[in-house]
PDB file of N, CA and C in Angstrom:
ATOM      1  N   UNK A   1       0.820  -1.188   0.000  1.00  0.00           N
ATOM      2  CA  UNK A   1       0.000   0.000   0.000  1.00  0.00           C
ATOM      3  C   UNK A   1       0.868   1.257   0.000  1.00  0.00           C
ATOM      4  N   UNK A   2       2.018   1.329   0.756  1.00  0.00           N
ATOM      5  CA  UNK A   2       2.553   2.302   0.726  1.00  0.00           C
ATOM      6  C   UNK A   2       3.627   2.550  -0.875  1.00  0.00           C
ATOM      7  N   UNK A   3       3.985   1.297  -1.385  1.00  0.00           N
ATOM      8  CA  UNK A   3       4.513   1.562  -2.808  1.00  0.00           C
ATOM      9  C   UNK A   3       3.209   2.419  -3.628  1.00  0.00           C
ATOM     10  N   UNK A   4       2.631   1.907  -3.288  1.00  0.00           N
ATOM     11  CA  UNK A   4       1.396   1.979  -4.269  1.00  0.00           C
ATOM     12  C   UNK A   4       0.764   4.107  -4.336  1.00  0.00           C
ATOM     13  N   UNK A   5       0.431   4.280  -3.140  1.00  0.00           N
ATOM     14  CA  UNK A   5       0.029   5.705  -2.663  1.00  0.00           C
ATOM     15  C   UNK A   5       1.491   6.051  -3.135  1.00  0.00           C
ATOM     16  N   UNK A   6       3.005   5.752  -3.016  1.00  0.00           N
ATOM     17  CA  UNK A   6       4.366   6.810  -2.934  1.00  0.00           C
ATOM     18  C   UNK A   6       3.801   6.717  -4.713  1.00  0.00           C
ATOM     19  N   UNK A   7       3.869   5.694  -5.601  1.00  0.00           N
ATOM     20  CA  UNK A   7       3.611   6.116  -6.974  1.00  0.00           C
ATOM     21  C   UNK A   7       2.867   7.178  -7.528  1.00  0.00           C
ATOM     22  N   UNK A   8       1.544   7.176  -6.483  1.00  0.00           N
ATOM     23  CA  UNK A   8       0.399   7.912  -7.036  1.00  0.00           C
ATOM     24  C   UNK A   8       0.970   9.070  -6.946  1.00  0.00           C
ATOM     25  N   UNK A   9       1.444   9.616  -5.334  1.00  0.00           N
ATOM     26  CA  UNK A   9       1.808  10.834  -5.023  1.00  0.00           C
ATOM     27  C   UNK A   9       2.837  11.537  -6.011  1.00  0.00           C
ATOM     28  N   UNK A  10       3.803  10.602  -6.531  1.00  0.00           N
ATOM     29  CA  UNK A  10       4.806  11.274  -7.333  1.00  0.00           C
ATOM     30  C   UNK A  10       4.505  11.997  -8.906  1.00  0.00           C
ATOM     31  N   UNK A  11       3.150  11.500  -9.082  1.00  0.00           N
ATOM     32  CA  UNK A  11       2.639  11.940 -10.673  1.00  0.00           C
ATOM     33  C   UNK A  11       2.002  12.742  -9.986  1.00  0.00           C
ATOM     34  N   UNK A  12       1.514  13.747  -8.398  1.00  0.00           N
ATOM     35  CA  UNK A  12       0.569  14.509  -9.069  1.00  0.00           C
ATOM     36  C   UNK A  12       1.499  15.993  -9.407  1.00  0.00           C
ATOM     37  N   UNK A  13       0.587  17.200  -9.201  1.00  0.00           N
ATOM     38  CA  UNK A  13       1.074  18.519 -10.465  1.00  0.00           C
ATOM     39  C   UNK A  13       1.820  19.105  -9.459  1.00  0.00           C
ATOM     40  N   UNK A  14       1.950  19.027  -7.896  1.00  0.00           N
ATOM     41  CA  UNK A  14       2.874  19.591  -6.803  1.00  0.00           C
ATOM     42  C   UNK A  14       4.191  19.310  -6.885  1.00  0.00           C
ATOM     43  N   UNK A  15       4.063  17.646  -7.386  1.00  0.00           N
ATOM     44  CA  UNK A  15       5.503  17.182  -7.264  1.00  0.00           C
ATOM     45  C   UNK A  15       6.237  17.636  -8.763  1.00  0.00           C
ATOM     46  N   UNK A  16       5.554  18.072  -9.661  1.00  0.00           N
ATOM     47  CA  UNK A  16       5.931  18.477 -10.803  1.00  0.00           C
ATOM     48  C   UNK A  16       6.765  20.129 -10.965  1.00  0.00           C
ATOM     49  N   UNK A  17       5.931  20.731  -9.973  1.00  0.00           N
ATOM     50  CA  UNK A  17       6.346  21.739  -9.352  1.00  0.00           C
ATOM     51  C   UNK A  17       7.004  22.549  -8.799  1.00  0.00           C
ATOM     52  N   UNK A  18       7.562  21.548  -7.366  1.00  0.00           N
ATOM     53  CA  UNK A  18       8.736  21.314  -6.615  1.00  0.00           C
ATOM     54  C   UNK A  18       9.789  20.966  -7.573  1.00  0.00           C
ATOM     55  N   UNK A  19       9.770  20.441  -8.411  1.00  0.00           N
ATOM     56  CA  UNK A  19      10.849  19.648  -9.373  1.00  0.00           C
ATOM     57  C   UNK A  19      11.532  20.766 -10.447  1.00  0.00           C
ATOM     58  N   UNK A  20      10.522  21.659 -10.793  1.00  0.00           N
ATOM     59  CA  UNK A  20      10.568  22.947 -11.995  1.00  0.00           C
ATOM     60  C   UNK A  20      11.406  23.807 -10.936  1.00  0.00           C
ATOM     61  N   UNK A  21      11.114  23.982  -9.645  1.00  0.00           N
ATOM     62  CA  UNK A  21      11.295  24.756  -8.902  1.00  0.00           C
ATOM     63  C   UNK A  21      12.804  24.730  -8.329  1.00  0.00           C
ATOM     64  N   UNK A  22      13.277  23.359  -8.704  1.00  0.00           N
ATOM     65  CA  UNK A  22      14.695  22.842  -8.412  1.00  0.00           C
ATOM     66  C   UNK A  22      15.256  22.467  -6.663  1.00  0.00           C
ATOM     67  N   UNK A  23      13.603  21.929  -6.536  1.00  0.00           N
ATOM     68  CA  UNK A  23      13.729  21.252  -5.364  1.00  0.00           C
ATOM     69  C   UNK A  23      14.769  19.893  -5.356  1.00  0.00           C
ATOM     70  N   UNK A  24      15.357  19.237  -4.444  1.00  0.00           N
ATOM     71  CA  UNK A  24      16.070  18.097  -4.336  1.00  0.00           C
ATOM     72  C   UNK A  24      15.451  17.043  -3.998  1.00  0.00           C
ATOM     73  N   UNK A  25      16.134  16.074  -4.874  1.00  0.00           N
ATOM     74  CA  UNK A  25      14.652  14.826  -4.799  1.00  0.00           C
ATOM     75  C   UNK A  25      14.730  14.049  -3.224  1.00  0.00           C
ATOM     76  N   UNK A  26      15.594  13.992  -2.756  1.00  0.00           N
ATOM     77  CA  UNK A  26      15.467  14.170  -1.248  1.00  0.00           C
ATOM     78  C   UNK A  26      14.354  14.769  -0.617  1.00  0.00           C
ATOM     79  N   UNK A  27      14.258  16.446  -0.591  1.00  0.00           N
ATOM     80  CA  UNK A  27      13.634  17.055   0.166  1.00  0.00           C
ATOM     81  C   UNK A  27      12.021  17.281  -0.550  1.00  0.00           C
ATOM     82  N   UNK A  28      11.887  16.616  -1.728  1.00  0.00           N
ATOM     83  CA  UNK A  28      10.514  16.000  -2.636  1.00  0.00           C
ATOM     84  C   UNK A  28       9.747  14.972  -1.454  1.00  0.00           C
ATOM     85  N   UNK A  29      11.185  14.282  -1.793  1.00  0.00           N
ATOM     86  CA  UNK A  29      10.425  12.350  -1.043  1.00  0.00           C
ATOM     87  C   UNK A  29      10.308  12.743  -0.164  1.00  0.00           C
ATOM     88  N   UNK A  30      10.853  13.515   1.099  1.00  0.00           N
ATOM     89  CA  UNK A  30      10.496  13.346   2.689  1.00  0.00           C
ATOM     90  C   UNK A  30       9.961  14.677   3.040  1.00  0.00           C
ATOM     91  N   UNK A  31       9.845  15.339   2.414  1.00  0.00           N
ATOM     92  CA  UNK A  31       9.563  16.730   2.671  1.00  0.00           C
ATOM     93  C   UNK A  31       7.689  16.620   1.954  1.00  0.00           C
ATOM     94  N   UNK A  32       7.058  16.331   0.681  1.00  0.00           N
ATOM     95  CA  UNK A  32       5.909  16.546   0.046  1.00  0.00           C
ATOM     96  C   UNK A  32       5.579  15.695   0.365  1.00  0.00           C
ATOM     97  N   UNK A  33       6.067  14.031  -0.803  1.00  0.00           N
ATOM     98  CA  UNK A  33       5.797  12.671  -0.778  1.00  0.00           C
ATOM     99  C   UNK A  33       4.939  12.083   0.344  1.00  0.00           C
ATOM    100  N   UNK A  34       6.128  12.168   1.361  1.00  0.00           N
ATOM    101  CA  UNK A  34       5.657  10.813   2.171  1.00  0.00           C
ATOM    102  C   UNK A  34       4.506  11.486   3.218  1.00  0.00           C
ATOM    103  N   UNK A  35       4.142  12.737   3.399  1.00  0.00           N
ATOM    104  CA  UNK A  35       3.305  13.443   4.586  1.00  0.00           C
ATOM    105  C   UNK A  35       2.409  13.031   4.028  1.00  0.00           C
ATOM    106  N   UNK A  36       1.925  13.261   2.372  1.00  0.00           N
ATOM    107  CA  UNK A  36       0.411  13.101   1.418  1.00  0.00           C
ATOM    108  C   UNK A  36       0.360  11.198   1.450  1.00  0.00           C
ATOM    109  N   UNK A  37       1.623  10.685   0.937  1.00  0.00           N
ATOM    110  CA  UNK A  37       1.367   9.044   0.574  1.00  0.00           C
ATOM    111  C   UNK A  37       1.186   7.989   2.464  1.00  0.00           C
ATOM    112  N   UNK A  38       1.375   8.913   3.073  1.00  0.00           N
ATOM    113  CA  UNK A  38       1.351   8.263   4.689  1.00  0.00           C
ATOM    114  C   UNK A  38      -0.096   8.152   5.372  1.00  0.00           C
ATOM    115  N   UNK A  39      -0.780   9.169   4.591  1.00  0.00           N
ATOM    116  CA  UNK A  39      -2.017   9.425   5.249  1.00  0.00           C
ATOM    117  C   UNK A  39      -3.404   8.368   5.052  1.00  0.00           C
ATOM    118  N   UNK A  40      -3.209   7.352   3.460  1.00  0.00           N
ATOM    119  CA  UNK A  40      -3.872   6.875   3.721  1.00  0.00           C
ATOM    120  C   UNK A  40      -3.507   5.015   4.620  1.00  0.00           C
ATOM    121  N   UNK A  41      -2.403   4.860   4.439  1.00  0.00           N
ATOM    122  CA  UNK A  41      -1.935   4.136   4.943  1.00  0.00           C
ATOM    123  C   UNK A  41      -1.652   4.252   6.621  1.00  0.00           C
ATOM    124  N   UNK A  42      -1.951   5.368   7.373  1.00  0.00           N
ATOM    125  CA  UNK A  42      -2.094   5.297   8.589  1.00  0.00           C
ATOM    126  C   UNK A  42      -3.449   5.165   8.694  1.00  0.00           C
ATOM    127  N   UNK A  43      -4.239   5.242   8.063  1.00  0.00           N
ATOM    128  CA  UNK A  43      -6.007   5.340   8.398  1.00  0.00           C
ATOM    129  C   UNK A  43      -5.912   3.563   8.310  1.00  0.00           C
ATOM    130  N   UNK A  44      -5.758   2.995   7.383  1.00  0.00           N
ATOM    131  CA  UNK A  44      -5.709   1.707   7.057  1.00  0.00           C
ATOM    132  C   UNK A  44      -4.821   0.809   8.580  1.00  0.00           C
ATOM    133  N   UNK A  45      -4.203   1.014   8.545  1.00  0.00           N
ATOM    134  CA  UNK A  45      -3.298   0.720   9.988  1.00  0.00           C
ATOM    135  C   UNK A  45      -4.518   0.927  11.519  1.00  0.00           C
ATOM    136  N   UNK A  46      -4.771   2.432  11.413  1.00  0.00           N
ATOM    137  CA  UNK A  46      -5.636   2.301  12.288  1.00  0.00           C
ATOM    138  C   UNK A  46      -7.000   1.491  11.649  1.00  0.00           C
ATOM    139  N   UNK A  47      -7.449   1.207  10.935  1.00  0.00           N
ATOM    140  CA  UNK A  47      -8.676   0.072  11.245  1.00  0.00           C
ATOM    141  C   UNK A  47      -8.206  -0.971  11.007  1.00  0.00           C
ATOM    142  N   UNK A  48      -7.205  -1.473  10.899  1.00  0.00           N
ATOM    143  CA  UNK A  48      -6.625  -3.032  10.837  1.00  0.00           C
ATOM    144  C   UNK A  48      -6.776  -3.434  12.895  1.00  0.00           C
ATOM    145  N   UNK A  49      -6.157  -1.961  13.527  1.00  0.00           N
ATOM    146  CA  UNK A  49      -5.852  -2.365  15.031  1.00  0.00           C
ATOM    147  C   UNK A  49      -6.900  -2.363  15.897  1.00  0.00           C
ATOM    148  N   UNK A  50      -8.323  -1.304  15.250  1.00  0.00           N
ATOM    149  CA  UNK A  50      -9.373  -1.567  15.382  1.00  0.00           C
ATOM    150  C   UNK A  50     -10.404  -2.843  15.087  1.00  0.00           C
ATOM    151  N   UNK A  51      -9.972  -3.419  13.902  1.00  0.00           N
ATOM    152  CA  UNK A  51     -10.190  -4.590  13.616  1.00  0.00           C
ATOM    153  C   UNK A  51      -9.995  -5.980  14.477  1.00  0.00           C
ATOM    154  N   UNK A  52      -9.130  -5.567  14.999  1.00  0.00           N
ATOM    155  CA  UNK A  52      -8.098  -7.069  15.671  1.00  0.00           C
ATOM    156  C   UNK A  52      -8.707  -6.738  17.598  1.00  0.00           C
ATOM    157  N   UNK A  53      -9.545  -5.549  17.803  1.00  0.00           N
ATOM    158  CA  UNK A  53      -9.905  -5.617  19.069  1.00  0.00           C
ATOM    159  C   UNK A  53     -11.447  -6.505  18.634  1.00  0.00           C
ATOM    160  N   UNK A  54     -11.828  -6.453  17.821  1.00  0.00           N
ATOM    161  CA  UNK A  54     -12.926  -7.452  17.578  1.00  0.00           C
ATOM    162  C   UNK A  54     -13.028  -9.040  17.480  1.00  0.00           C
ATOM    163  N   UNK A  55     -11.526  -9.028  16.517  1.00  0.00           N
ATOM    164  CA  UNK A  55     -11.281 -10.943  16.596  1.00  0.00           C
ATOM    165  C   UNK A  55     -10.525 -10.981  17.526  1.00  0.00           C
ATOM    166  N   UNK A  56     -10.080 -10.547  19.051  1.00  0.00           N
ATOM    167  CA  UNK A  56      -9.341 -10.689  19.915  1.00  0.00           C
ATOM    168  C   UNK A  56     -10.859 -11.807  20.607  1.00  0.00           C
ATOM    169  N   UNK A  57     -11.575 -11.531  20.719  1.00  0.00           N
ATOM    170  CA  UNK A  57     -12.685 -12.220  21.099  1.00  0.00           C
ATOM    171  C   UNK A  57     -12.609 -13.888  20.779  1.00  0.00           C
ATOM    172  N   UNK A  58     -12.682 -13.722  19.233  1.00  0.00           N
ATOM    173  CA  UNK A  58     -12.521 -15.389  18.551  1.00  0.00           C
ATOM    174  C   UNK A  58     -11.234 -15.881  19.087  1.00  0.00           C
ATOM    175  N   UNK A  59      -9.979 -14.947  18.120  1.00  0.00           N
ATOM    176  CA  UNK A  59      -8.821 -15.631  18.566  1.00  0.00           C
ATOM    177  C   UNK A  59      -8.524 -15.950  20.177  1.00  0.00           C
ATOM    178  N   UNK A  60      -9.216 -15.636  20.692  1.00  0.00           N
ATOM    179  CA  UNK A  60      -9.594 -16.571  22.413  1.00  0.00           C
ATOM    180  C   UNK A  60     -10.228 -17.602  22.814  1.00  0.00           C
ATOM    181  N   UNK A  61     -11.022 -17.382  21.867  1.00  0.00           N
ATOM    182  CA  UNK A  61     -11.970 -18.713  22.225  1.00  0.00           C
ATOM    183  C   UNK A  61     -11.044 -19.787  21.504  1.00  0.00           C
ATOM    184  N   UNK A  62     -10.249 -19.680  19.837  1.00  0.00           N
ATOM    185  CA  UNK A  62      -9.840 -20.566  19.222  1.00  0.00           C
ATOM    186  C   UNK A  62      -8.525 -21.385  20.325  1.00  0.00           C
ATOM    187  N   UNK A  63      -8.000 -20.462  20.828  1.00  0.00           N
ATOM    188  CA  UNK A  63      -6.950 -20.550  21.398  1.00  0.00           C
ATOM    189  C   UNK A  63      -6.589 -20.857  22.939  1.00  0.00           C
ATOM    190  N   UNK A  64      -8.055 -20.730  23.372  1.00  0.00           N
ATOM    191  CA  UNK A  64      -8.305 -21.253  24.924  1.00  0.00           C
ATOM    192  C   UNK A  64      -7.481 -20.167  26.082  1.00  0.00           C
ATOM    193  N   UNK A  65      -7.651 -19.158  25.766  1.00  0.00           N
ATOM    194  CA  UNK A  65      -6.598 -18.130  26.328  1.00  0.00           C
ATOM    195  C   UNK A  65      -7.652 -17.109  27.070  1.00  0.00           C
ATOM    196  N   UNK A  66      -7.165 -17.080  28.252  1.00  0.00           N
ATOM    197  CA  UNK A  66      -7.809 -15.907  29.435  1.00  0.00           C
ATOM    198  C   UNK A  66      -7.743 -14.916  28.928  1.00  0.00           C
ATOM    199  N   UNK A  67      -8.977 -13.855  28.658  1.00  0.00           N
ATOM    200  CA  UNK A  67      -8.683 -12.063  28.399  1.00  0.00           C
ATOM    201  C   UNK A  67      -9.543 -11.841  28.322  1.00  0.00           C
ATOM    202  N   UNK A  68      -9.807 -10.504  27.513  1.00  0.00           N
ATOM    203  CA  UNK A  68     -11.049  -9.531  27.271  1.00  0.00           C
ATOM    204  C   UNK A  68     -12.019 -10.265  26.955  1.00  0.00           C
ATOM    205  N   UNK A  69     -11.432 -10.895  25.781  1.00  0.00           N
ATOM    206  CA  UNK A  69     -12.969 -11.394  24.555  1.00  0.00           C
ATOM    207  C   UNK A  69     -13.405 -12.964  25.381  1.00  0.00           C
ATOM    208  N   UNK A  70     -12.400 -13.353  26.024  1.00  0.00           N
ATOM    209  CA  UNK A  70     -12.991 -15.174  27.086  1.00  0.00           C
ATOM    210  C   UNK A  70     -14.281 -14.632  27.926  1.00  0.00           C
ATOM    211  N   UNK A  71     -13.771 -12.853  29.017  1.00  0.00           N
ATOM    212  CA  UNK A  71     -14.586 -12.527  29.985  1.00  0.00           C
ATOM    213  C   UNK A  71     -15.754 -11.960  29.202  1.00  0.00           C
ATOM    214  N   UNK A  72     -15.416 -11.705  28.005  1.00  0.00           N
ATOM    215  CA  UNK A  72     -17.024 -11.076  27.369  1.00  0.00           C
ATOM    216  C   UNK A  72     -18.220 -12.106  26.788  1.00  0.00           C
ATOM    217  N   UNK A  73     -17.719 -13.312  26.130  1.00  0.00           N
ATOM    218  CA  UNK A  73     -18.592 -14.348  26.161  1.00  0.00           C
ATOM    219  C   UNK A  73     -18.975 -15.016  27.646  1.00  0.00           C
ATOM    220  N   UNK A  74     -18.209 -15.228  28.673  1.00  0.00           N
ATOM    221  CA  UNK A  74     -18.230 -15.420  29.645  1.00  0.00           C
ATOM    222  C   UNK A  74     -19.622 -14.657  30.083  1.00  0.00           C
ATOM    223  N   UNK A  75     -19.527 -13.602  30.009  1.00  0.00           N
ATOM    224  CA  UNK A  75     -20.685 -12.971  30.551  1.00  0.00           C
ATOM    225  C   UNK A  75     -21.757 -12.682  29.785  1.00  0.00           C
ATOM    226  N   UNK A  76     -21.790 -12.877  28.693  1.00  0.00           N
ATOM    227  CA  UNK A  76     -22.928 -13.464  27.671  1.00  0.00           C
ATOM    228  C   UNK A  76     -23.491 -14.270  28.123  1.00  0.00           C
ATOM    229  N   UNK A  77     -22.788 -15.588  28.209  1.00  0.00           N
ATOM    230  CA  UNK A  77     -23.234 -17.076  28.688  1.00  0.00           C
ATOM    231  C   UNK A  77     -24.075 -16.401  30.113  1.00  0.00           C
ATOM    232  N   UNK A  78     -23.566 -16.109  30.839  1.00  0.00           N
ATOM    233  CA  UNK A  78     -24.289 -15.897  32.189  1.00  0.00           C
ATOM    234  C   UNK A  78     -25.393 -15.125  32.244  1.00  0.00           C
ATOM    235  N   UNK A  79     -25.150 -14.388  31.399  1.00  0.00           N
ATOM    236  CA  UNK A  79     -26.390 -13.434  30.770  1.00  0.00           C
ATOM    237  C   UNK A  79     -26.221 -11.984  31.953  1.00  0.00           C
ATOM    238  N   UNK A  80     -24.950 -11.802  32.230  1.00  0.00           N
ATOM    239  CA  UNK A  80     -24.331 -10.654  33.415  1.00  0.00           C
ATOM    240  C   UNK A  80     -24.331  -9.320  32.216  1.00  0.00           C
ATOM    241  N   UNK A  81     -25.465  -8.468  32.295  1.00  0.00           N
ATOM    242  CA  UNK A  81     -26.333  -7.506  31.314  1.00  0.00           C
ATOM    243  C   UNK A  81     -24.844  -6.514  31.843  1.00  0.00           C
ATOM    244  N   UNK A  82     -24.355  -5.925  32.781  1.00  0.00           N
ATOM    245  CA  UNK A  82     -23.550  -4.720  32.942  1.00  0.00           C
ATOM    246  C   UNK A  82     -22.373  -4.934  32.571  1.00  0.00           C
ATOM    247  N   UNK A  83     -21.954  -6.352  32.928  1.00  0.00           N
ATOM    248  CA  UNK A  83     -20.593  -6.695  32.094  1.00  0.00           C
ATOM    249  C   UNK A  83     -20.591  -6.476  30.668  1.00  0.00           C
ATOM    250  N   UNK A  84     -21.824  -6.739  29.911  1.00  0.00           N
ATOM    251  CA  UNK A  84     -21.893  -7.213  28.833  1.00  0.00           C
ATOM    252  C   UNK A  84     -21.847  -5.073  27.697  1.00  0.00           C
ATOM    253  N   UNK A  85     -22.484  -4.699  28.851  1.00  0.00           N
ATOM    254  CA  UNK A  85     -22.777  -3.457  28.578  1.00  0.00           C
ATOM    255  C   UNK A  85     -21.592  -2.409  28.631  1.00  0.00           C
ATOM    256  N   UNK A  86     -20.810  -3.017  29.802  1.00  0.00           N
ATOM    257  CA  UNK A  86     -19.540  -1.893  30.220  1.00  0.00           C
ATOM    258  C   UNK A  86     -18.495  -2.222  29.191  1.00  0.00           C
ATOM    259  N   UNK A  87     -18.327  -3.595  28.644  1.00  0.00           N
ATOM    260  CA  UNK A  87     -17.383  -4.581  28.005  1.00  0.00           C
ATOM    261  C   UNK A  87     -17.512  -3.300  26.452  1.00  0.00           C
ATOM    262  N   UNK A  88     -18.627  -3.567  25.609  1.00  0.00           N
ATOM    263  CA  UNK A  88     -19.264  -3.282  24.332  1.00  0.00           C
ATOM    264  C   UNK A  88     -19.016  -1.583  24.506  1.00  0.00           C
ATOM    265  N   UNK A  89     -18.981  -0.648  25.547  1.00  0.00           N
ATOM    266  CA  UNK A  89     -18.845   0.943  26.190  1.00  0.00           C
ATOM    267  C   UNK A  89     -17.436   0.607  25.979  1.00  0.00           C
ATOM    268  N   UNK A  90     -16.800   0.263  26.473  1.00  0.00           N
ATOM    269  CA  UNK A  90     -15.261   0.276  26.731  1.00  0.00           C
ATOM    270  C   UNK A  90     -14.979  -0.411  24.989  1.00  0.00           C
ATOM    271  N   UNK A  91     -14.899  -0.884  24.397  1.00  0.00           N
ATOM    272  CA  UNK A  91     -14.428  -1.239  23.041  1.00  0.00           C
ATOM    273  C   UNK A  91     -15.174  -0.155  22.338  1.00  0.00           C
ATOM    274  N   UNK A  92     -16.205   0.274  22.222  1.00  0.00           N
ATOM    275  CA  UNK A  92     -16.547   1.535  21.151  1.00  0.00           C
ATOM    276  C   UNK A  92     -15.959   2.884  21.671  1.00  0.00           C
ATOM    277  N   UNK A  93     -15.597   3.108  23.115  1.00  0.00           N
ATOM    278  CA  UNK A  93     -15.004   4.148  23.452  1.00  0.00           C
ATOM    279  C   UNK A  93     -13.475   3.953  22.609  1.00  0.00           C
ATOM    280  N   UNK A  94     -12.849   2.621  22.782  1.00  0.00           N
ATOM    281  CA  UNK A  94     -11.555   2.447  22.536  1.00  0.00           C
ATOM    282  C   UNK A  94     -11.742   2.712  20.659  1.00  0.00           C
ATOM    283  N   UNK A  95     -12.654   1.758  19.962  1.00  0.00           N
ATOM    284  CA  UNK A  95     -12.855   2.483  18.677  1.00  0.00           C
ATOM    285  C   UNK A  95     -12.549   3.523  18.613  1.00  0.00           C
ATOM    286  N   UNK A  96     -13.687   4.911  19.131  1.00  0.00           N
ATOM    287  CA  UNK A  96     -13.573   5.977  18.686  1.00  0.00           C
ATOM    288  C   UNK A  96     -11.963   6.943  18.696  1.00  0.00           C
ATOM    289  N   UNK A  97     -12.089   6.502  19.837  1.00  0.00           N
ATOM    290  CA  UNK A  97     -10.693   6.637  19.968  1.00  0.00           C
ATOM    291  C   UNK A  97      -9.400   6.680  19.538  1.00  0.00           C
ATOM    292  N   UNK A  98      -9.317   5.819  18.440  1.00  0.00           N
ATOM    293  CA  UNK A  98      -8.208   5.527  17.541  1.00  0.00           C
ATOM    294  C   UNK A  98      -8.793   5.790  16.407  1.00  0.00           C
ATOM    295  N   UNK A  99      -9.812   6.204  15.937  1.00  0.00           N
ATOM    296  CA  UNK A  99     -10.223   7.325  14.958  1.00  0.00           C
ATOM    297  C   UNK A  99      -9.852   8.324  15.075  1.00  0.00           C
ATOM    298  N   UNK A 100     -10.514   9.031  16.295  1.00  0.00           N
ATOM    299  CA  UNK A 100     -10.144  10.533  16.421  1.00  0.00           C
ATOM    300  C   UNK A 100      -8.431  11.033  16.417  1.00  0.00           C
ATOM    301  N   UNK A 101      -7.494   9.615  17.133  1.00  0.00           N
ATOM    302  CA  UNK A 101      -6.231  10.102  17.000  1.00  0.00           C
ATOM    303  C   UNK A 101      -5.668  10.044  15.547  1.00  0.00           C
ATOM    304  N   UNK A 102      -6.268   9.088  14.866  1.00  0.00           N
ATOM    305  CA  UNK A 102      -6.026   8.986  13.273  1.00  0.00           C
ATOM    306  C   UNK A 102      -6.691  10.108  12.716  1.00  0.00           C
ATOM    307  N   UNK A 103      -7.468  10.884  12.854  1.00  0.00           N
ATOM    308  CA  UNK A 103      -8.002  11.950  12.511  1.00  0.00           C
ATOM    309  C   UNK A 103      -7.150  13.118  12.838  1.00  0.00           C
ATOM    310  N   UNK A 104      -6.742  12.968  13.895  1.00  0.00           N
ATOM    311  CA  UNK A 104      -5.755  13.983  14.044  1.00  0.00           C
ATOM    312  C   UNK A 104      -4.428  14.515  13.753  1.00  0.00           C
ATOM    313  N   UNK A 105      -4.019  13.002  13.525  1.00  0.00           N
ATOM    314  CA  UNK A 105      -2.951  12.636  12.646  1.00  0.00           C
ATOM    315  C   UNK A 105      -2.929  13.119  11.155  1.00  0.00           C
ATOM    316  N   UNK A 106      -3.935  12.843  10.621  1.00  0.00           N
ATOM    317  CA  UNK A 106      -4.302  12.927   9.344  1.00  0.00           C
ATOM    318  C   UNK A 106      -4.431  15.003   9.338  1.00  0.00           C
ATOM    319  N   UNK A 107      -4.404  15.613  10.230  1.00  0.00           N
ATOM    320  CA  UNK A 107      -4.616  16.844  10.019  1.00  0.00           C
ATOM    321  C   UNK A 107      -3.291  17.853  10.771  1.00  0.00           C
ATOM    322  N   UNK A 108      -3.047  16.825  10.739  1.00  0.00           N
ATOM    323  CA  UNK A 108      -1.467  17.301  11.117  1.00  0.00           C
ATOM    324  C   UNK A 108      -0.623  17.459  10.070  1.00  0.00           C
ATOM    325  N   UNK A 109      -0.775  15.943   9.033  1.00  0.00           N
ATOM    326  CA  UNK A 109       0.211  15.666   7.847  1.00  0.00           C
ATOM    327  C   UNK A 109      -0.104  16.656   6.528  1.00  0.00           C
ATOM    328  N   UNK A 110      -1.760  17.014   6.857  1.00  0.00           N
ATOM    329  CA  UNK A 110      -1.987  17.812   5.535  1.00  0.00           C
ATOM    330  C   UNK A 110      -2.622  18.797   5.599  1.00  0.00           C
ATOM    331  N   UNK A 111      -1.858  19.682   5.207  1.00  0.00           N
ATOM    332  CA  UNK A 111      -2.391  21.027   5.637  1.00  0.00           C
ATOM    333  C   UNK A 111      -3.912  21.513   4.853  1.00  0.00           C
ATOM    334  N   UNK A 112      -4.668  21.276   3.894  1.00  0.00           N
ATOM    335  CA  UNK A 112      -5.823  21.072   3.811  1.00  0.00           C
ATOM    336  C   UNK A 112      -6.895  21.045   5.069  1.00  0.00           C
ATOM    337  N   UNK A 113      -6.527  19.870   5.534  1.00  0.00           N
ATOM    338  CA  UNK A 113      -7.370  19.561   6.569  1.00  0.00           C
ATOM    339  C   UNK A 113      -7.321  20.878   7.874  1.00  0.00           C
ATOM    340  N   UNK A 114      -6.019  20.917   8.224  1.00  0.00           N
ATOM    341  CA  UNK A 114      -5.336  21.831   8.785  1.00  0.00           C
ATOM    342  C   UNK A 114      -6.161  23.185   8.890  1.00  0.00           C
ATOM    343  N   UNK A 115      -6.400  23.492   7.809  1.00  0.00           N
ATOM    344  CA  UNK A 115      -6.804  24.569   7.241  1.00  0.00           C
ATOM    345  C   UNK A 115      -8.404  24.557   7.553  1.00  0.00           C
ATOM    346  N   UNK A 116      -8.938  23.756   6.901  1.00  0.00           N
ATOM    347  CA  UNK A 116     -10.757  23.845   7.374  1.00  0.00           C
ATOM    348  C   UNK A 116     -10.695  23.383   9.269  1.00  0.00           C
ATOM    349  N   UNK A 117      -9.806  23.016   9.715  1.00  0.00           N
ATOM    350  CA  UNK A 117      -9.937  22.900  11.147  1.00  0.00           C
ATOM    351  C   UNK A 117      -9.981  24.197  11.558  1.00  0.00           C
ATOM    352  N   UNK A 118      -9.030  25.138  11.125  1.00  0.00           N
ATOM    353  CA  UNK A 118      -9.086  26.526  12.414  1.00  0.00           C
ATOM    354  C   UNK A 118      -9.920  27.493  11.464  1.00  0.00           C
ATOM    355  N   UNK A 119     -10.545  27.235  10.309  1.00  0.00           N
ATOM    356  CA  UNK A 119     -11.341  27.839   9.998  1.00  0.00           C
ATOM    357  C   UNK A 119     -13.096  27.720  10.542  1.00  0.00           C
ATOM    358  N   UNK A 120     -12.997  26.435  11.196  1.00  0.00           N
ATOM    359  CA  UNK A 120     -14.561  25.924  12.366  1.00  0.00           C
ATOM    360  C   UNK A 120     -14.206  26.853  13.254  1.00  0.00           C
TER     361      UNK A 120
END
């Protein structure tokens, strides 16, 4: 993914720009490149880690291993409604969570975003 976004980034009309401009292909790649080609590949990263707090559940049960996702069926089975409630609160808090820091991230790297932020 990240070959893939550094390709895209290098054809668009900025990097064409920088280049007329007699920028150094050094300060292209780490300076333009990689802030624009990073951004979607950290969003992707963050829902892969978001992802894996969900099969942390299975990969417990497959694996016979004490944790989060054993005590959350655990209390399914028992039918323990506040466990079940605080468990499902605490993983969508932790979701949002690693959105909003990927969101923030993401408006850090590009000044676009940057820009309609302090303009709210």
């Amino acid at each position: 993914m990240v070959r893939i976004t550094m390709l895209d980034e290098f054809n668009q009309d900025y990097v064409r720009t920088a280049r007329a401009k007699g920028a150094g292909e050094n300060r292209i790649v780490f300076i333009h490149v990689i802030r624009n080609a990073m951004m979607p590949v950290l969003t992707n990263l963050g829902m892969s880690f978001a992802g894996l707090l969900g099969g942390a559940i299975i990969a417990e049960q497959v694996f016979g291993l004490p944790g989060f996702g054993s005590a959350i069926l655990n209390a399914i089975n028992m039918k323990d409604t506040p466990i079940v409630l605080g468990a499902t609160l605490f993983l969508s808090f932790t979701y949002m969570l690693i959105m909003l820091v990927l969101d923030l991230v993401n408006a850090l790297l590009n000044p676009k975003f940057r820009d309609s932020i302090e303009k709210a």
